[in-house]
Protein backbone atom coordinates (compact mmCIF):
# COMPACT_ATOMS: atom_id res chain seq x y z
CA UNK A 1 -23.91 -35.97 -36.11
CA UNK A 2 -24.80 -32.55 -36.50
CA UNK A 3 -22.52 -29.74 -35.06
CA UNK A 4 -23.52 -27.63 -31.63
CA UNK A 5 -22.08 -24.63 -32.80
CA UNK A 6 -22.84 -21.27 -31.73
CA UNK A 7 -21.16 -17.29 -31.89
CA UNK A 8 -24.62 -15.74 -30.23
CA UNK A 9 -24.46 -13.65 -33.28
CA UNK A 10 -28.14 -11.79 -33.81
CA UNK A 11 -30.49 -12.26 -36.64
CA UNK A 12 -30.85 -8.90 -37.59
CA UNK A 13 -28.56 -6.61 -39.82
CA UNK A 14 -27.65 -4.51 -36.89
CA UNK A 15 -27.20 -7.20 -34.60
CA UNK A 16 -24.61 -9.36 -36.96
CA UNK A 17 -22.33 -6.25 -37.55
CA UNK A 18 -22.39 -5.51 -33.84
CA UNK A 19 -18.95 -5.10 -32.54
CA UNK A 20 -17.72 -7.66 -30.22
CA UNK A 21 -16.62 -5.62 -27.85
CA UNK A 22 -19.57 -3.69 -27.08
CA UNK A 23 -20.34 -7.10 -26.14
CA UNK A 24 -20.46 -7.68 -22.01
CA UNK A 25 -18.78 -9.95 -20.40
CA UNK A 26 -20.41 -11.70 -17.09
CA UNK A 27 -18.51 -13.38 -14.03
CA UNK A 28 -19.31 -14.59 -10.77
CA UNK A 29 -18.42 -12.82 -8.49
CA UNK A 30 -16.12 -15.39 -7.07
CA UNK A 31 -13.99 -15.38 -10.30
CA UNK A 32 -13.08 -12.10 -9.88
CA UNK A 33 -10.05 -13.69 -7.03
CA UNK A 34 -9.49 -16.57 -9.32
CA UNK A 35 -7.39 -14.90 -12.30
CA UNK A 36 -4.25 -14.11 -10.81
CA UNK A 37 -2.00 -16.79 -12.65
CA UNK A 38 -3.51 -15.25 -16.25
CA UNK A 39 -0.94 -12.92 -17.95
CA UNK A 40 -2.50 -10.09 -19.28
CA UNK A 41 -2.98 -11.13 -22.79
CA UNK A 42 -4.63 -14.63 -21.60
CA UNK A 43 -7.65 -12.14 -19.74
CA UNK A 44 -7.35 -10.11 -22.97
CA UNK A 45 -8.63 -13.67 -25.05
CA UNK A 46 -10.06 -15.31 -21.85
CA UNK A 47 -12.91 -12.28 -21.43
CA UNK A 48 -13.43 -12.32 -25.18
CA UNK A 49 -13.88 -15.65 -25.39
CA UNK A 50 -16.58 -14.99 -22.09
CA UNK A 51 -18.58 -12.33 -24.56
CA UNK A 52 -20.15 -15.64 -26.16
CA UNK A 53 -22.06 -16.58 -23.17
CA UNK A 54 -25.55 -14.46 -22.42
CA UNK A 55 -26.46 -13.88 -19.18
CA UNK A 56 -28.53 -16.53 -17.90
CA UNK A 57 -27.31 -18.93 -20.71
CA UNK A 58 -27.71 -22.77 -19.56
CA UNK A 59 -24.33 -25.11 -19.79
CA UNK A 60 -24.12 -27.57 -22.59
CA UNK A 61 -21.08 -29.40 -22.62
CA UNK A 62 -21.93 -30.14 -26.08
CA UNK A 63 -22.23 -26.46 -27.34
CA UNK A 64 -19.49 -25.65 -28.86
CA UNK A 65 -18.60 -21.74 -29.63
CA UNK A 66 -17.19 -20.57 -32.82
CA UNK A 67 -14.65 -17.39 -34.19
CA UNK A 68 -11.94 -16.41 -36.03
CA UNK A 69 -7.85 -15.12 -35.82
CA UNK A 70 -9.29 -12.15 -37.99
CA UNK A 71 -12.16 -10.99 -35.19
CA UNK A 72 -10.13 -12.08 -32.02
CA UNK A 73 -6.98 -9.85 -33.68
CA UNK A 74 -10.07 -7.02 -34.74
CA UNK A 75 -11.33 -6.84 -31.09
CA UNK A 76 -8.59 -7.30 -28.57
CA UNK A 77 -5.46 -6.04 -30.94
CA UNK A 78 -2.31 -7.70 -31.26
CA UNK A 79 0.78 -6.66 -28.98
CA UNK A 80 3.36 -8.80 -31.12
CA UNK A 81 5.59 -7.39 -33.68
CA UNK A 82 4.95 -10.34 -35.88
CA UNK A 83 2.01 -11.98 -37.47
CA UNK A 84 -1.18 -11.31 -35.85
CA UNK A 85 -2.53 -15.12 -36.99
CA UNK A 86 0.68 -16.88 -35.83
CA UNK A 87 0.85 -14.60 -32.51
CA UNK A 88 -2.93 -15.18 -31.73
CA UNK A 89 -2.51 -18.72 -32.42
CA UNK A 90 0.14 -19.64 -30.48
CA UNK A 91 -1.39 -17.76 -27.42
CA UNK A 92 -4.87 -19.72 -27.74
CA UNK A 93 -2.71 -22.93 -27.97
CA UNK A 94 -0.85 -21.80 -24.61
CA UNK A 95 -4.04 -20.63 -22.97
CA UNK A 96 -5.53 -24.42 -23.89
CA UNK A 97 -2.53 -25.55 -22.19
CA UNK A 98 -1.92 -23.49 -19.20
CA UNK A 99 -5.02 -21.11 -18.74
CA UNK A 100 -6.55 -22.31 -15.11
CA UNK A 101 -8.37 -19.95 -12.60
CA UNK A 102 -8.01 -21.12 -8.99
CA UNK A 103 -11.38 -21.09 -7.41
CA UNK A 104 -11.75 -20.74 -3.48
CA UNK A 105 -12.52 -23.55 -1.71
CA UNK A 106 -12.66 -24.50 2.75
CA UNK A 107 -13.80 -27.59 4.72
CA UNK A 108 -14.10 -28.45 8.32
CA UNK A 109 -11.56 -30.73 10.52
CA UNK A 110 -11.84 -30.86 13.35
CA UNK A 111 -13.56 -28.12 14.39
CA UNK A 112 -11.70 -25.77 12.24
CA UNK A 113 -12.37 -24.21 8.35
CA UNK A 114 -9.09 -25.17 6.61
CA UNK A 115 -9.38 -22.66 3.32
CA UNK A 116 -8.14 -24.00 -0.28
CA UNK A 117 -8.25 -23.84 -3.83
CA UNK A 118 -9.75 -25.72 -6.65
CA UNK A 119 -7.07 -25.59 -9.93
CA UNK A 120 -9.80 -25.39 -12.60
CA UNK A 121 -9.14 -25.67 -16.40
CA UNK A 122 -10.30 -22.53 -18.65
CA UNK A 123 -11.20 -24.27 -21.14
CA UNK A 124 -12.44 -27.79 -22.16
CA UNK A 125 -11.68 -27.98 -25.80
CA UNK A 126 -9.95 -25.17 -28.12
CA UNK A 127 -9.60 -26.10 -32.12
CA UNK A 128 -7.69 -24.06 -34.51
CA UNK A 129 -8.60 -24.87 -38.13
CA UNK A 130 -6.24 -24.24 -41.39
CA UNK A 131 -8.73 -21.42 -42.27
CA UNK A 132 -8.02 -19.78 -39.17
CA UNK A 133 -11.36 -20.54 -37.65
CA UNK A 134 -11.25 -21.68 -33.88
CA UNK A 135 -13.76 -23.37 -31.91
CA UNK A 136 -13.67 -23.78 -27.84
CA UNK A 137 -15.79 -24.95 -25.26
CA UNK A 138 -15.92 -24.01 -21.50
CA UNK A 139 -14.87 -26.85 -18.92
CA UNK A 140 -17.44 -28.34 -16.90
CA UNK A 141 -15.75 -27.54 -13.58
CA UNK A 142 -15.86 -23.79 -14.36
CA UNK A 143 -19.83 -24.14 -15.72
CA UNK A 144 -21.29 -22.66 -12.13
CA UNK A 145 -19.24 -19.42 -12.35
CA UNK A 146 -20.27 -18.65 -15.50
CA UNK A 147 -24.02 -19.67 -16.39
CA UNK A 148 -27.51 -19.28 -14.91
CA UNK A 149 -25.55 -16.68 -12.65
CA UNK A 150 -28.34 -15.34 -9.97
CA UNK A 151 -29.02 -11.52 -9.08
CA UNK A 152 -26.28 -10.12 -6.80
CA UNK A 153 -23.68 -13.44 -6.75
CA UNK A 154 -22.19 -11.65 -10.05
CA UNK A 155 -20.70 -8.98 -11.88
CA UNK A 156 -20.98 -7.58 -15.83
CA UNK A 157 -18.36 -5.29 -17.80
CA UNK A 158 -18.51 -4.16 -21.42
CA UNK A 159 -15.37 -5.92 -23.20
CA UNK A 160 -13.57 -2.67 -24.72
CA UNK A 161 -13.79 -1.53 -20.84
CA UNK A 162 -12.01 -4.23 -19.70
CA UNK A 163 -9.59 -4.68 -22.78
CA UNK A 164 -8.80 -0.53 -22.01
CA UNK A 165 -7.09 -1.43 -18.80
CA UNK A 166 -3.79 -2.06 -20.43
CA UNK A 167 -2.47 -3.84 -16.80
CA UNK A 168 -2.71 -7.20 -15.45
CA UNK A 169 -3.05 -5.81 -11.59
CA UNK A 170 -5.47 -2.83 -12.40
CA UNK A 171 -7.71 -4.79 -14.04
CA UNK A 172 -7.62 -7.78 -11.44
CA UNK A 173 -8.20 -5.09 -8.57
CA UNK A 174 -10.86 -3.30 -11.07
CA UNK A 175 -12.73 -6.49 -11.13
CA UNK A 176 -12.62 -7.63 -7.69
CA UNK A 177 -14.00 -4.07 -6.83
CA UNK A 178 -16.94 -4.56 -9.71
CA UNK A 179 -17.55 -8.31 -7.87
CA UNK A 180 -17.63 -6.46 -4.13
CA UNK A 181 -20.10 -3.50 -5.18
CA UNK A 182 -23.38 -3.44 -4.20
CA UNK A 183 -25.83 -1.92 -6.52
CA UNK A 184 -25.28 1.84 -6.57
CA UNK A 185 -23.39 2.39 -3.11
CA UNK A 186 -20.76 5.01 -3.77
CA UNK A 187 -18.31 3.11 -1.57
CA UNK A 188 -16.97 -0.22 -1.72
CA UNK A 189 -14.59 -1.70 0.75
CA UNK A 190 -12.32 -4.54 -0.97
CA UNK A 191 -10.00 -6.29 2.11
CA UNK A 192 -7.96 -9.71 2.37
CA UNK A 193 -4.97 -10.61 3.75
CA UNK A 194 -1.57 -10.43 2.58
CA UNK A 195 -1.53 -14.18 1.19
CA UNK A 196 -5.31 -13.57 -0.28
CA UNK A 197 -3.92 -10.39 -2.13
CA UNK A 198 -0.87 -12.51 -3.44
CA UNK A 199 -2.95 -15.16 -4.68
CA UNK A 200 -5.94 -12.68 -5.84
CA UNK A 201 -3.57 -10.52 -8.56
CA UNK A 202 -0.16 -12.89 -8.76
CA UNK A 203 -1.70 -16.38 -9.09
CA UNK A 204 -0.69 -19.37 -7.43
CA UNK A 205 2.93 -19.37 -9.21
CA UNK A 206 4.30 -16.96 -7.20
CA UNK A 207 2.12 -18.28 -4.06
CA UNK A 208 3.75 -21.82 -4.79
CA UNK A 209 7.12 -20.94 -5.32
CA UNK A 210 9.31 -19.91 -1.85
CA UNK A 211 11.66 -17.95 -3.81
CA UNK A 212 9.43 -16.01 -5.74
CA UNK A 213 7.03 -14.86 -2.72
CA UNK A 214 10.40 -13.92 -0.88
CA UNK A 215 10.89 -11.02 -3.36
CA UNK A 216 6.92 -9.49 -3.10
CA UNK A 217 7.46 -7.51 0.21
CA UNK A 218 4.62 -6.10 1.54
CA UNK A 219 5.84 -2.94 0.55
CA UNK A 220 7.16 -3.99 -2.74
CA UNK A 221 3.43 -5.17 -3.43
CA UNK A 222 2.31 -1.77 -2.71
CA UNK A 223 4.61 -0.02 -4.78
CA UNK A 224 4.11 -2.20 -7.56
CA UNK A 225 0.67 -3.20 -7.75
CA UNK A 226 -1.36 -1.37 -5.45
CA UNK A 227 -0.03 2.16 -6.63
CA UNK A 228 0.25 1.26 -10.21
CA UNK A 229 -3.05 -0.28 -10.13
CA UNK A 230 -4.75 3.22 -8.26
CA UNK A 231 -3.29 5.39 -10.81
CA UNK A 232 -4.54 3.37 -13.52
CA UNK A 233 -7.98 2.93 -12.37
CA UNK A 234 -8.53 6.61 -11.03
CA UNK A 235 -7.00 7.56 -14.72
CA UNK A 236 -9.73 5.82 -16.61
CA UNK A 237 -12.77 5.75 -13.98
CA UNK A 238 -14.72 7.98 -11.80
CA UNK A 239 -13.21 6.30 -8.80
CA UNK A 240 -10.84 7.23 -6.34
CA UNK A 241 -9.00 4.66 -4.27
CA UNK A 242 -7.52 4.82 -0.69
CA UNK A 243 -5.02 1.82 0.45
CA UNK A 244 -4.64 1.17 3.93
CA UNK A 245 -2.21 -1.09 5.41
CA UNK A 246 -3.22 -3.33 8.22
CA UNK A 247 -0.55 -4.14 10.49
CA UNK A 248 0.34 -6.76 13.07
CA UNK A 249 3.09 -5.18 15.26
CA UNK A 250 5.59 -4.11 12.62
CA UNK A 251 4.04 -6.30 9.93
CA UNK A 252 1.76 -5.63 7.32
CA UNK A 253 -0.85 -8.70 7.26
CA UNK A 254 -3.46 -7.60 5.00
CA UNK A 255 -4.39 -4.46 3.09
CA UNK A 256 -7.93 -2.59 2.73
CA UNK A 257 -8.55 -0.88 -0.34
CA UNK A 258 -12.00 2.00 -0.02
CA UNK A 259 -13.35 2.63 -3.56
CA UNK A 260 -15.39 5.86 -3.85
CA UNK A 261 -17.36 6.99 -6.74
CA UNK A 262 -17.81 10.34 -7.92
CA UNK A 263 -21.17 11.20 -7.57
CA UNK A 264 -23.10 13.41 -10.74
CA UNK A 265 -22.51 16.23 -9.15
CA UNK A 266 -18.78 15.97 -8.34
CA UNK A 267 -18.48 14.86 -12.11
CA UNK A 268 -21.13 17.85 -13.59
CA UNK A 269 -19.21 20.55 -11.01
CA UNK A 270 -15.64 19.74 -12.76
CA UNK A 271 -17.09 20.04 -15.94
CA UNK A 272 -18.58 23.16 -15.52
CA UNK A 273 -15.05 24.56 -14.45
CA UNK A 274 -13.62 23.04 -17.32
CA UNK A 275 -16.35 24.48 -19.41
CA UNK A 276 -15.96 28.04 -17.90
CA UNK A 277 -12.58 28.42 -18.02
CA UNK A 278 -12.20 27.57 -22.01
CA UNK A 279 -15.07 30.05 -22.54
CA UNK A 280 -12.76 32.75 -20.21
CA UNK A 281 -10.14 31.78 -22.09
CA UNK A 282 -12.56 32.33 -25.90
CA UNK A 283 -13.47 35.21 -24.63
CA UNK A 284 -10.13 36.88 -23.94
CA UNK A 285 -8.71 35.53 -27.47
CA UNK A 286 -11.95 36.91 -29.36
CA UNK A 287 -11.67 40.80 -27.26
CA UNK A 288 -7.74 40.97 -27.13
CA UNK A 289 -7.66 42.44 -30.48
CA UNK A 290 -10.27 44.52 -30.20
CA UNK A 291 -9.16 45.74 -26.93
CA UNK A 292 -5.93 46.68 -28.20
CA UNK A 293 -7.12 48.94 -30.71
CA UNK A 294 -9.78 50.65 -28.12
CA UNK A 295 -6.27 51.20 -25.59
CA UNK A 296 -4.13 52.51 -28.15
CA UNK A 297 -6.17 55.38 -29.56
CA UNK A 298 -7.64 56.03 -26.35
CA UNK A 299 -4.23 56.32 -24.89
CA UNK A 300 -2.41 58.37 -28.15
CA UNK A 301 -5.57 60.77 -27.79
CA UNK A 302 -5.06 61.56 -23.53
CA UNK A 303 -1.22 61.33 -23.62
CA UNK A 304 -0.98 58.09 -21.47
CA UNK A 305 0.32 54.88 -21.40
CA UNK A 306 -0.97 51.80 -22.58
CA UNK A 307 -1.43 49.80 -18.91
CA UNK A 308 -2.76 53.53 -18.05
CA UNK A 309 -5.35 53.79 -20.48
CA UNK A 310 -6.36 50.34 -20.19
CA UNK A 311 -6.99 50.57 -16.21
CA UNK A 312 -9.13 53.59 -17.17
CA UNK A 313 -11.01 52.20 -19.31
CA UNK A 314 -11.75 48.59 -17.44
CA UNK A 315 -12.45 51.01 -14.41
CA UNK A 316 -15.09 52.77 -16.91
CA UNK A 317 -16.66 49.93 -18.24
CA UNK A 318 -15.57 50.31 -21.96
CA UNK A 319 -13.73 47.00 -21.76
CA UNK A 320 -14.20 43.74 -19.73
CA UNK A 321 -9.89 42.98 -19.13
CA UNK A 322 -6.70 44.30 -19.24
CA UNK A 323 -4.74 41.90 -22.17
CA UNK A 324 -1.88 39.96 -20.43
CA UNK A 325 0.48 41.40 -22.76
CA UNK A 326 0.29 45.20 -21.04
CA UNK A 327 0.52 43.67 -17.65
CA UNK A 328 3.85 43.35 -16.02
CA UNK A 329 5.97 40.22 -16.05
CA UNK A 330 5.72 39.80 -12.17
CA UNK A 331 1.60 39.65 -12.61
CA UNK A 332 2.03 37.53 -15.90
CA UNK A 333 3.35 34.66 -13.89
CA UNK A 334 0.54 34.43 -11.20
């Protein structure tokens, strides 16, 4: 019988050297609130693993993707101590295990939409050979969310993106914002309640488990998630996030989170004041020698003193600034 197996590795020189994670990884958009039990280093391996499947790629349960320790280890890094092989293996052989995304699900009783989830399997089949090859397959159940995706039902994100959100909850929120935008709106309105939010970023282990969910306050959640999350995202994207609490009497029931994108000019307008300032800043270092010299003869020939001579000659034209070091301490420090 002759082996399905495919890397989606190119033809082409270029192509075949290409580094996986320039590679992008595609999600509908309903996975993006189905991750929550994954540990960080599971999505780490999980979204590689998701770089093998082009968009629009039909499912074949048969097909059968390939890699190695070496390239998973090259691409995503290796937060053990130990050795990479043995710490990459043993995490593929727990994700086999344990990996499962929980993907929405309601019916109607009597009258009423009762909402659920669906425990699905990551992945159907995962193979580690002795030469440190490894071979894995998709589960069936999870096919729909990721193949022959349609325009607008998903979202796309270059792997080293999402591998340089080094956090669990910034890159759960980061996703479920990339799943809620809509083209190029600047804004982007992510909302759920409470329980959705729990289950959305902690996974149904903590949702499952009464003693657990007794220690995520509300305001513990915001503290350390929400917050954590914001500063991480606004540190490594062109968004700024505002979290609003929704509150039923002295409850909080469900929180809003308002995504806005810097637009070009926001962006070109701080670089330009970045720009500016380091060529103020040239400018003075190049002159202050230079103006020094000018001050000190001008001021040994007129009988004056140095923050004297230099007024008179800014005032004059004959130099553009006073050097810091004749000013007074007071006007140093402003």
């Amino acid at each position: 019988m002759t082996e399905n197996i495919y890397n989606n590795r190119g033809k082409t020189f270029i192509e075949a050297i290409r580094p996986r994670g320039s590679y992008k990884v595609y999600k509908s958009n309903i996975l993006a609130q189905a991750q929550g039990g994954l540990s960080e280093e599971e999505k780490r391996i999980f979204d590689y693993c998701l770089t093998f499947i082009k968009k629009g790629d039909l499912y074949d349960k048969d097909k059968i993707y390939r890699t190695s320790i070496k390239e998973i280890v090259e691409t995503i890094g290796n937060k053990s101590g130990g050795s990479s092989a043995e710490y990459i293996a043993k995490t593929l052989v727990k994700i086999k295990s344990k990996a499962t995304v929980l993907v929405p699900e309601s019916k109607e009783r009597n009258g009423s939409i009762i909402k659920g989830y669906e425990v699905v399997s990551a992945f159907r089949k995962m193979t580690i050979w002795e030469n440190r090859e490894i071979d894995f397959s998709f589960d069936e159940a999870l096919a729909p969310f990721l193949y022959e995706l349609s325009d607008g039902n998903f979202y796309g994100e270059e792997l080293s993106k999402l591998l340089g959100i080094r956090s669990k909850y910034a890159k759960t929120i980061y996703e479920l914002y990339m799943a809620k935008r809509y083209g190029n709106n600047r804004v982007t309105v992510v909302e759920g309640s409470l329980e959705e939010w729990y289950l959305w970023v902690l996974g149904s282990e903590v949702m499952e488990s009464p003693d657990l969910l007794k220690k995520w306050t509300a305001g513990r959640f915001r503290d350390k998630v929400l917050n954590v999350a914001k500063a991480k995202i606004e540190e490594l994207f062109p968004l700024t996030m505002e979290i609003t609490p929704q509150k039923k009497g002295r409850h909080v029931v469900a929180f809003s989170i308002r995504f806005v994108m810097a637009t070009s000019t926001e962006l070109l307008s701080i670089d330009e004041i970045i720009k500016k300032k380091k060529e103020e800043l040239e400018l003075e270092k190049l002159h202050e020698k230079e103006y020094m010299e000018k001050i000190t003869e001008y001021c040994i020939a007129n009988n004056m003193t140095p923050l004297e001579g230099a007024a008179y000659l800014k005032d004059q034209g004959e130099i553009e600034f006073i050097p810091i070091k004749l000013l007074p301490e007071k006007y140093k420090k402003q």
